[in-house]
N, C-alpha and C. Protein backbone atom coordinates (compact mmCIF):
# COMPACT_ATOMS: atom_id res chain seq x y z
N UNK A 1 0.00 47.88 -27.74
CA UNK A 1 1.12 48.67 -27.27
C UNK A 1 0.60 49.93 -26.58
N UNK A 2 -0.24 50.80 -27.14
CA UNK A 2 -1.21 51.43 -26.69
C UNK A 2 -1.73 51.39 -25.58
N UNK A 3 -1.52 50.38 -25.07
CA UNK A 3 -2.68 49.92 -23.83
C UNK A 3 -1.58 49.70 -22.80
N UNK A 4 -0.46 49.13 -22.95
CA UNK A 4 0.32 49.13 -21.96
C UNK A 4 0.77 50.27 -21.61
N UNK A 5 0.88 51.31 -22.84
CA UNK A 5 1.41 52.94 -21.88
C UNK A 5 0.02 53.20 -21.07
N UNK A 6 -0.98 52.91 -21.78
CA UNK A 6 -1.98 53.76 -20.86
C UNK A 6 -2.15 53.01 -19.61
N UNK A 7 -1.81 52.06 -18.97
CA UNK A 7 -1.89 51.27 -18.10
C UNK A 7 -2.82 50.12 -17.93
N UNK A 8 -3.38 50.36 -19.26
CA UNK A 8 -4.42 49.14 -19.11
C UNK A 8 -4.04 47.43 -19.03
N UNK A 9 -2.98 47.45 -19.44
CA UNK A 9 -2.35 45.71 -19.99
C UNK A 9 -3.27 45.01 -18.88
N UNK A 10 -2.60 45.70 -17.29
CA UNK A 10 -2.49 44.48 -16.28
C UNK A 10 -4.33 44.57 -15.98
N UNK A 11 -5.38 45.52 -16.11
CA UNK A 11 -6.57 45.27 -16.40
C UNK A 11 -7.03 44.13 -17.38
N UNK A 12 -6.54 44.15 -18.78
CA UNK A 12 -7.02 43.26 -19.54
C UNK A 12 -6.42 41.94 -19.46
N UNK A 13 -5.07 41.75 -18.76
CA UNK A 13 -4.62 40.39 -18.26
C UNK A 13 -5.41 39.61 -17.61
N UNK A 14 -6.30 40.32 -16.78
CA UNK A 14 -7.35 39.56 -15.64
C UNK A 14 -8.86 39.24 -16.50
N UNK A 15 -8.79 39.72 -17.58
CA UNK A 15 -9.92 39.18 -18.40
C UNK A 15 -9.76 38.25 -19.09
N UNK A 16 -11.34 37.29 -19.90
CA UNK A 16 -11.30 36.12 -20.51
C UNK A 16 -10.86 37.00 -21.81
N UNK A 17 -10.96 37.70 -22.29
CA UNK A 17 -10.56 38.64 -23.63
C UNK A 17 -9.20 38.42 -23.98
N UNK A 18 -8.34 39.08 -23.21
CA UNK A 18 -7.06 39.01 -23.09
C UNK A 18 -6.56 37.51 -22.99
N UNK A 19 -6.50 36.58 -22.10
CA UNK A 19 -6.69 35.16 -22.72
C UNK A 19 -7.14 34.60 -23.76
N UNK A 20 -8.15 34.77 -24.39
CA UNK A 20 -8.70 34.37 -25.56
C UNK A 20 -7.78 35.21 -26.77
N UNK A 21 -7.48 36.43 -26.83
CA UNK A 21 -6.41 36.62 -28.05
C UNK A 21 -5.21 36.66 -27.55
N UNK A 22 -4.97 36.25 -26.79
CA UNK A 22 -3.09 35.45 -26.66
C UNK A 22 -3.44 34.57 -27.33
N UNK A 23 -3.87 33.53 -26.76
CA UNK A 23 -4.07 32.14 -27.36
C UNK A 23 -4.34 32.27 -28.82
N UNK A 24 -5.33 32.82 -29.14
CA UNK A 24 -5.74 33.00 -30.36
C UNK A 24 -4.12 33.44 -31.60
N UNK A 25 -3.38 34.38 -31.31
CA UNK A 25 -2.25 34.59 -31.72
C UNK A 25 -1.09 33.29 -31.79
N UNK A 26 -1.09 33.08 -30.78
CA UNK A 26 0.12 31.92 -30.33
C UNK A 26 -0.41 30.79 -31.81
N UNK A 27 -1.48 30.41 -31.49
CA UNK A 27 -2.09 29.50 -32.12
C UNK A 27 -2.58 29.19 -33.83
N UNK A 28 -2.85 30.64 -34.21
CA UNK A 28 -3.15 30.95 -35.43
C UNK A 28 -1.74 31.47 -36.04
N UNK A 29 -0.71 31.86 -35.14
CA UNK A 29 0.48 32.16 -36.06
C UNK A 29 1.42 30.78 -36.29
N UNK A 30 1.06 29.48 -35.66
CA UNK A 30 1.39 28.39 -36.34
C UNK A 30 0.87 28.09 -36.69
N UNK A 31 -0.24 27.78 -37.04
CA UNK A 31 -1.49 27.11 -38.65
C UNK A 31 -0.69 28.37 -39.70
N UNK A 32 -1.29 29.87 -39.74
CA UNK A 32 -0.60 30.45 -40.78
C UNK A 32 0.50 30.14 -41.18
N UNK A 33 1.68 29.95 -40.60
CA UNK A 33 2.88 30.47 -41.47
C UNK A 33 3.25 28.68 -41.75
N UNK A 34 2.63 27.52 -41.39
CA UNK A 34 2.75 26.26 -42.46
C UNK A 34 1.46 26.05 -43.16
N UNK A 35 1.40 27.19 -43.72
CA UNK A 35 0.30 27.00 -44.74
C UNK A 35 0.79 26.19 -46.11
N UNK A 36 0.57 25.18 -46.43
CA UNK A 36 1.20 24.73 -48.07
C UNK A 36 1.74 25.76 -49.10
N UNK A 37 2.57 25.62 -49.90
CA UNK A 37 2.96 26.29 -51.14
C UNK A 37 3.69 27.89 -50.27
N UNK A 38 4.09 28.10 -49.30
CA UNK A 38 4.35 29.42 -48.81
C UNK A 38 5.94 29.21 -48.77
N UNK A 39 6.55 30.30 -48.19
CA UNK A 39 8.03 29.70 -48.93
C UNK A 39 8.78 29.75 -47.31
N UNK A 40 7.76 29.82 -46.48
CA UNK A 40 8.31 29.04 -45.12
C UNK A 40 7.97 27.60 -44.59
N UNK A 41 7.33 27.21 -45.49
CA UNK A 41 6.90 25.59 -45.42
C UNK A 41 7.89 25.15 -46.22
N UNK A 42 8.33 25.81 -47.47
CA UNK A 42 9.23 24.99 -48.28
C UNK A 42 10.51 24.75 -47.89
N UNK A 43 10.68 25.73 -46.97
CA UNK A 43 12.08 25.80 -46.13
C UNK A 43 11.78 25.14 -45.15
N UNK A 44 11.19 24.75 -44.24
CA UNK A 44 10.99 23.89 -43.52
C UNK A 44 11.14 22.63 -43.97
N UNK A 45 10.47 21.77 -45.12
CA UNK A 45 10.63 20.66 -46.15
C UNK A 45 12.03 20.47 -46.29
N UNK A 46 12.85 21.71 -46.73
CA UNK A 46 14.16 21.56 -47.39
C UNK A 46 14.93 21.48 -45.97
N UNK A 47 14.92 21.91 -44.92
CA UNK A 47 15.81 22.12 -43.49
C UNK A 47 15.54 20.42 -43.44
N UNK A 48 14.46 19.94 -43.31
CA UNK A 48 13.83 18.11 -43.04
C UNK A 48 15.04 17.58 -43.75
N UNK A 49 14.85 17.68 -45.29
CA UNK A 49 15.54 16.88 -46.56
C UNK A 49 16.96 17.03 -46.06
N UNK A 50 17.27 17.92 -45.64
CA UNK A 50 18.97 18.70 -45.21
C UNK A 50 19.12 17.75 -43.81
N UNK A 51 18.33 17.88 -42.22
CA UNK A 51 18.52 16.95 -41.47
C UNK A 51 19.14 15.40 -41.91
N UNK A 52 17.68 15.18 -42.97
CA UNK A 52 17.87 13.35 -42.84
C UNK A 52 18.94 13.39 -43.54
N UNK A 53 19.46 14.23 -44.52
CA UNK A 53 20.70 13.32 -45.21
C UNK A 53 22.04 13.78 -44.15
N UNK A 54 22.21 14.51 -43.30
CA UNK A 54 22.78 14.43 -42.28
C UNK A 54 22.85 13.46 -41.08
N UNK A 55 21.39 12.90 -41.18
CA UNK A 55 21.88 12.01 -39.85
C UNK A 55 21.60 10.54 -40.73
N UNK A 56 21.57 10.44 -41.99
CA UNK A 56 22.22 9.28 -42.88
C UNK A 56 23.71 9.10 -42.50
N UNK A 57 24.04 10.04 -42.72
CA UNK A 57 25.87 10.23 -42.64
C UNK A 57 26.21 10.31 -41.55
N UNK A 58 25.70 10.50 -40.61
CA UNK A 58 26.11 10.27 -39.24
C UNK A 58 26.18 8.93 -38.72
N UNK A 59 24.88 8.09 -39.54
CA UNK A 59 24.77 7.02 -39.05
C UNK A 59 26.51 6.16 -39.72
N UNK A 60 26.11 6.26 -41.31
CA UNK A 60 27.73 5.67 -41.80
C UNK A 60 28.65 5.55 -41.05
N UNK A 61 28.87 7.25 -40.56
CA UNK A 61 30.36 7.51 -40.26
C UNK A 61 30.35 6.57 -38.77
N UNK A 62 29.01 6.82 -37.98
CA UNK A 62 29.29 5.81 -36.59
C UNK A 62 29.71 4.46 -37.02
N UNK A 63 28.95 4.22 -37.85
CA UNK A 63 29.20 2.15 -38.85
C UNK A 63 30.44 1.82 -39.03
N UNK A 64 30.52 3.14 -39.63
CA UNK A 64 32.39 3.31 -40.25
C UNK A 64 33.40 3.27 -38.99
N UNK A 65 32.92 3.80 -38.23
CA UNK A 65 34.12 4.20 -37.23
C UNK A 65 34.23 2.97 -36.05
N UNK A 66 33.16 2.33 -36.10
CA UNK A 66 33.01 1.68 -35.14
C UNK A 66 33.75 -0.23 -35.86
N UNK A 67 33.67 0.05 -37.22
CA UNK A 67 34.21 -1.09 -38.05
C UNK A 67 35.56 -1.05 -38.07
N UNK A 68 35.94 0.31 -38.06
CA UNK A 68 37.51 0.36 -38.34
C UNK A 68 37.97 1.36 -36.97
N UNK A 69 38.52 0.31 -35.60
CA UNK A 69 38.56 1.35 -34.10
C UNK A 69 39.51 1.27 -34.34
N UNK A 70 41.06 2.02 -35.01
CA UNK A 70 41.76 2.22 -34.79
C UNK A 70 41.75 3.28 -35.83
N UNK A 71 41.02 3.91 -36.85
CA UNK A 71 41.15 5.15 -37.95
C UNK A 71 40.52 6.48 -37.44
N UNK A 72 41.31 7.27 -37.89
CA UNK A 72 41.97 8.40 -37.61
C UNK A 72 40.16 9.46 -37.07
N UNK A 73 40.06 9.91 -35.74
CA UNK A 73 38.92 10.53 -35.33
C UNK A 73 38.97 12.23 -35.48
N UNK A 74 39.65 12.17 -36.91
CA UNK A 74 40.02 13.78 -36.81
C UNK A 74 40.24 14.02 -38.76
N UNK A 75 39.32 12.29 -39.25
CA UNK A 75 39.13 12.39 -40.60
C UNK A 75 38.35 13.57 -41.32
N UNK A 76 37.04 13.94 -40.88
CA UNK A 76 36.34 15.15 -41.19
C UNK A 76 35.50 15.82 -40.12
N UNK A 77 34.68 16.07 -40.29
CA UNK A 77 33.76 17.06 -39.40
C UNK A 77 32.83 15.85 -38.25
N UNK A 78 32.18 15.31 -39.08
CA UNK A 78 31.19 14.55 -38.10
C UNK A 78 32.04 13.15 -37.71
N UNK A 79 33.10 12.88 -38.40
CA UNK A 79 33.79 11.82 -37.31
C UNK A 79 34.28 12.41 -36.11
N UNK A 80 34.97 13.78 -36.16
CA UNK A 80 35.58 14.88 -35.21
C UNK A 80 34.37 14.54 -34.22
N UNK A 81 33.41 15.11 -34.50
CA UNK A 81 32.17 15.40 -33.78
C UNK A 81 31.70 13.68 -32.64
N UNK A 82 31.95 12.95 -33.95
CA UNK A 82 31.24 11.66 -32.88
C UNK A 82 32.71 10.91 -32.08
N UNK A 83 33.39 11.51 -32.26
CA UNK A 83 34.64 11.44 -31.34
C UNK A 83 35.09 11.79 -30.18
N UNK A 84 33.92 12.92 -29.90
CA UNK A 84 34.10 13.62 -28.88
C UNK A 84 33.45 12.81 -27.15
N UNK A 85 34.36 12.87 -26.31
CA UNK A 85 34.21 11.69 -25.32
C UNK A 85 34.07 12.52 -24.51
N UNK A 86 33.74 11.81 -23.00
CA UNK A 86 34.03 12.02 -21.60
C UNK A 86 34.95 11.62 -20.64
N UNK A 87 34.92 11.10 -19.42
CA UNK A 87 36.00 10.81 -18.81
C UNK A 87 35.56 9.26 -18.81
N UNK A 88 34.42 8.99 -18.67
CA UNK A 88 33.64 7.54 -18.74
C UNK A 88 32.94 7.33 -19.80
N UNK A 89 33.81 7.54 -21.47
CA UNK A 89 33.89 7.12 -22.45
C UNK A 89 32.54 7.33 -22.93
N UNK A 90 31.61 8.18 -22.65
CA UNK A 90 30.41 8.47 -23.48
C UNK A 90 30.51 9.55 -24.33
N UNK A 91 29.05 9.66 -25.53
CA UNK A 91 29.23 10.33 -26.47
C UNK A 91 28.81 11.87 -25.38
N UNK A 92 29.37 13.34 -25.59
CA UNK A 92 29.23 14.18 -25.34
C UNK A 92 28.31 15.00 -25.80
N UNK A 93 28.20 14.82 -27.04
CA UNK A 93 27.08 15.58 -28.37
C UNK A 93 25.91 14.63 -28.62
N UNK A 94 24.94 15.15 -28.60
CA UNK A 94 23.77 13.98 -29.14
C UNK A 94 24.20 14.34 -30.45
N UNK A 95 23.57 13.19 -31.30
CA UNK A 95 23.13 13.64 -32.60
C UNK A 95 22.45 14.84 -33.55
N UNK A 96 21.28 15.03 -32.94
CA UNK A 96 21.06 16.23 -32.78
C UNK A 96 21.12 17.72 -32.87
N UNK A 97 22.49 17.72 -31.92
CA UNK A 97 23.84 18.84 -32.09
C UNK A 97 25.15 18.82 -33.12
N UNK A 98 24.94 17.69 -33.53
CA UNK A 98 25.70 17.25 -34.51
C UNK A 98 25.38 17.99 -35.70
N UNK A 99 24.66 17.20 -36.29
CA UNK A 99 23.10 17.55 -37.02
C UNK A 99 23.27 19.57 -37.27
N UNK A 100 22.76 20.04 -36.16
CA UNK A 100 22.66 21.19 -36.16
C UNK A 100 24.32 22.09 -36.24
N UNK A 101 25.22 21.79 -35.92
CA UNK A 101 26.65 22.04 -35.85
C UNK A 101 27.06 21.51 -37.64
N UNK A 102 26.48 20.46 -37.88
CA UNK A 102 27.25 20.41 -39.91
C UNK A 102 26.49 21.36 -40.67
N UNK A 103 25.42 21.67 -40.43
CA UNK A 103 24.32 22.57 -41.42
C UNK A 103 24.85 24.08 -41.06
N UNK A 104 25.11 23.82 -39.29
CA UNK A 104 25.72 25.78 -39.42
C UNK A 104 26.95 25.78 -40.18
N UNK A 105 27.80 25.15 -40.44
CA UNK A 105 29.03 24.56 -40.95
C UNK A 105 28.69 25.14 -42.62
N UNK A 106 28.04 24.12 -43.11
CA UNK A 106 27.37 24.44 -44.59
C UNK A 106 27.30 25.53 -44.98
N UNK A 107 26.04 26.40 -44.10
CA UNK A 107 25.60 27.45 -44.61
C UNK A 107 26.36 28.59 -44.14
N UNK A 108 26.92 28.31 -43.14
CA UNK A 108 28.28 29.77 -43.45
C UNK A 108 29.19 29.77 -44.39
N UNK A 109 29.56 28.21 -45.05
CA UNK A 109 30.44 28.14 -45.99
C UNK A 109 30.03 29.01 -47.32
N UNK A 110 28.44 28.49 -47.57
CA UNK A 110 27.88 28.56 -48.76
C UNK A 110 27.72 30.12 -48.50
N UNK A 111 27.52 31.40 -47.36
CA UNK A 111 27.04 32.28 -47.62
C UNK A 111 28.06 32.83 -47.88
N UNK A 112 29.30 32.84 -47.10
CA UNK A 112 30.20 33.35 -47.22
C UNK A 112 31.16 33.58 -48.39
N UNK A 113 31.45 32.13 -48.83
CA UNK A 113 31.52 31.93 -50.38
C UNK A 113 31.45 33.64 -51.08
N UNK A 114 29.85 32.90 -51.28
CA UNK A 114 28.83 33.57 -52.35
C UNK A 114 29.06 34.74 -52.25
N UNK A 115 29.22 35.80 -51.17
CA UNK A 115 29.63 37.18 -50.56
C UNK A 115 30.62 37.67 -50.96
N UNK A 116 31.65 36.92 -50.80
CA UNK A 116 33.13 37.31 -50.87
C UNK A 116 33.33 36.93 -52.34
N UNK A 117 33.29 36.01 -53.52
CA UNK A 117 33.13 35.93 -54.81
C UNK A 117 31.86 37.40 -55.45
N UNK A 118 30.97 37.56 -55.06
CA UNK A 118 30.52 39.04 -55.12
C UNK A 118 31.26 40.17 -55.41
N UNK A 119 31.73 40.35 -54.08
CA UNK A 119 32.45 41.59 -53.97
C UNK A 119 33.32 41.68 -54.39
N UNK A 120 34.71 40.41 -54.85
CA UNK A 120 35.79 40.37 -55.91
C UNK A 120 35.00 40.82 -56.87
N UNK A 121 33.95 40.40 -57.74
CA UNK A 121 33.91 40.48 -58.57
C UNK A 121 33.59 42.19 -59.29
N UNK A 122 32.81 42.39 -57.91
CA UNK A 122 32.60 44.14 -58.25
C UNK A 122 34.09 45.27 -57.63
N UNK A 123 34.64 44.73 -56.97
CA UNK A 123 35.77 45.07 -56.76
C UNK A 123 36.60 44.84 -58.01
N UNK A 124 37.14 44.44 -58.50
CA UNK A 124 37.53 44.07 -60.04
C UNK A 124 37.08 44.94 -61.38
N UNK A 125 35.65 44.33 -61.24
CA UNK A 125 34.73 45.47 -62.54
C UNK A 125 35.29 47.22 -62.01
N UNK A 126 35.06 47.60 -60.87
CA UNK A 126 35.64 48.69 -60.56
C UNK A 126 36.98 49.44 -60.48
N UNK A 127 37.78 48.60 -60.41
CA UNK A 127 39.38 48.95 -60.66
C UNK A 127 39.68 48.46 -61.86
N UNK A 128 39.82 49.24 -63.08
CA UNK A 128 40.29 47.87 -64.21
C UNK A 128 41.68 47.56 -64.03
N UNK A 129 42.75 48.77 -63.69
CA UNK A 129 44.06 48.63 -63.39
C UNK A 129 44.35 47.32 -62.35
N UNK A 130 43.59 46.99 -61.78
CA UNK A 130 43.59 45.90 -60.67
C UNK A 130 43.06 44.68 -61.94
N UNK A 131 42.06 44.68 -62.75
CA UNK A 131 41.37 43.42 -63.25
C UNK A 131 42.71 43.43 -64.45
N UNK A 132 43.52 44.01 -64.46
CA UNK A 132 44.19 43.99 -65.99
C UNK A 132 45.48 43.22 -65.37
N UNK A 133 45.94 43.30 -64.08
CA UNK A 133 47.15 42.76 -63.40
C UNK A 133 46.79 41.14 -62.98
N UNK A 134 45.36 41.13 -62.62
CA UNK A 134 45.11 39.73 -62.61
C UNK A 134 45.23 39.24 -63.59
N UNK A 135 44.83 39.28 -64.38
CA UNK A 135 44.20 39.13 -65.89
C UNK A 135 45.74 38.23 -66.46
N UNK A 136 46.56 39.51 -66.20
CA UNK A 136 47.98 39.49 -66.49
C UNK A 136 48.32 37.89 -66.00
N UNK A 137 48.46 37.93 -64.67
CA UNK A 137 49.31 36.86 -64.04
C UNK A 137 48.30 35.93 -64.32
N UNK A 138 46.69 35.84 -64.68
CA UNK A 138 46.54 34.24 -64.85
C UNK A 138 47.15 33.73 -66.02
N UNK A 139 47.57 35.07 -67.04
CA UNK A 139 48.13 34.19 -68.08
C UNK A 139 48.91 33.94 -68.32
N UNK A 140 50.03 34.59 -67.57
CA UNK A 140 51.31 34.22 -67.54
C UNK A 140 51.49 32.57 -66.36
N UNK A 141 50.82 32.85 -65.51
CA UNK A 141 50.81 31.23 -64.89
C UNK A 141 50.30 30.03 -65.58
N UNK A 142 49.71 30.36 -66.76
CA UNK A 142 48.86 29.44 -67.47
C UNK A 142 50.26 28.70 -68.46
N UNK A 143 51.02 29.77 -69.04
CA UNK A 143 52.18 29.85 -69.59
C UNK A 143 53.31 29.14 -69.30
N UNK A 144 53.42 29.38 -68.43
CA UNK A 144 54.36 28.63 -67.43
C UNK A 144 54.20 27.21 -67.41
């Protein structure tokens, strides 16, 4: 960084130096970070495990949909998805995008969730006048 205020960058661009640690970076920061046992390899493993059982179910739902052409293309998410046409009846989405469109699906569900059950819950612990009115009506609905 240093070197680009001082003006040197476009000097050391024209050297074998400057080539040799680009490369060297580019190259050694993918061997490092899938190093075994690190917890960006394990997430990588688990994103894999998460793909294939997604495009398992993709495959079904095509099996499925294609067995039964007259049921409903607006049953869930990835029938929606492999439903989606052109004007000359091709698929619009690869798989792929599919794939990547149910997992963003997932994990906004799951973060969001988790966030918003959070903050009730410290929202609550913090008002008791508020946790004592809930409190109230679950038991009176229970009652009922």
């Amino acid at each position: 960084m240093l070197l680009y205020f001082l003006g040197w960058n476009e000097k050391l661009k024209e050297t074998n130096l400057w080539t040799f640690s680009n490369k060297w970076w580019k190259e050694s920061g993918r061997f490092l970070l899938t190093f075994p046992f690190t917890r960006y390899r394990r997430g990588l493993q688990a994103s894999k495990k998460a793909q294939n059982m997604v495009n398992q179910l993709i495959y079904e739902k095509r099996v499925e949909s294609e067995q039964k052409c007259n049921g409903s293309p607006h049953q869930d998410l990835i029938t929606c998805l492999l439903s989606i046409r052109n004007d000359n009846n091709e698929e619009m989405i690869t798989d792929k995008e599919i794939v990547q469109n149910v997992l963003l699906v997932m994990a906004a569900g799951y973060d969001s969730s988790s966030v918003f059950v959070t903050f009730l819950v410290r929202f609550l612990s913090n008002e008791p006048a508020i946790y004592e009115a809930v409190l109230r009506d679950k038991h009176n609905s229970f009652l009922m």
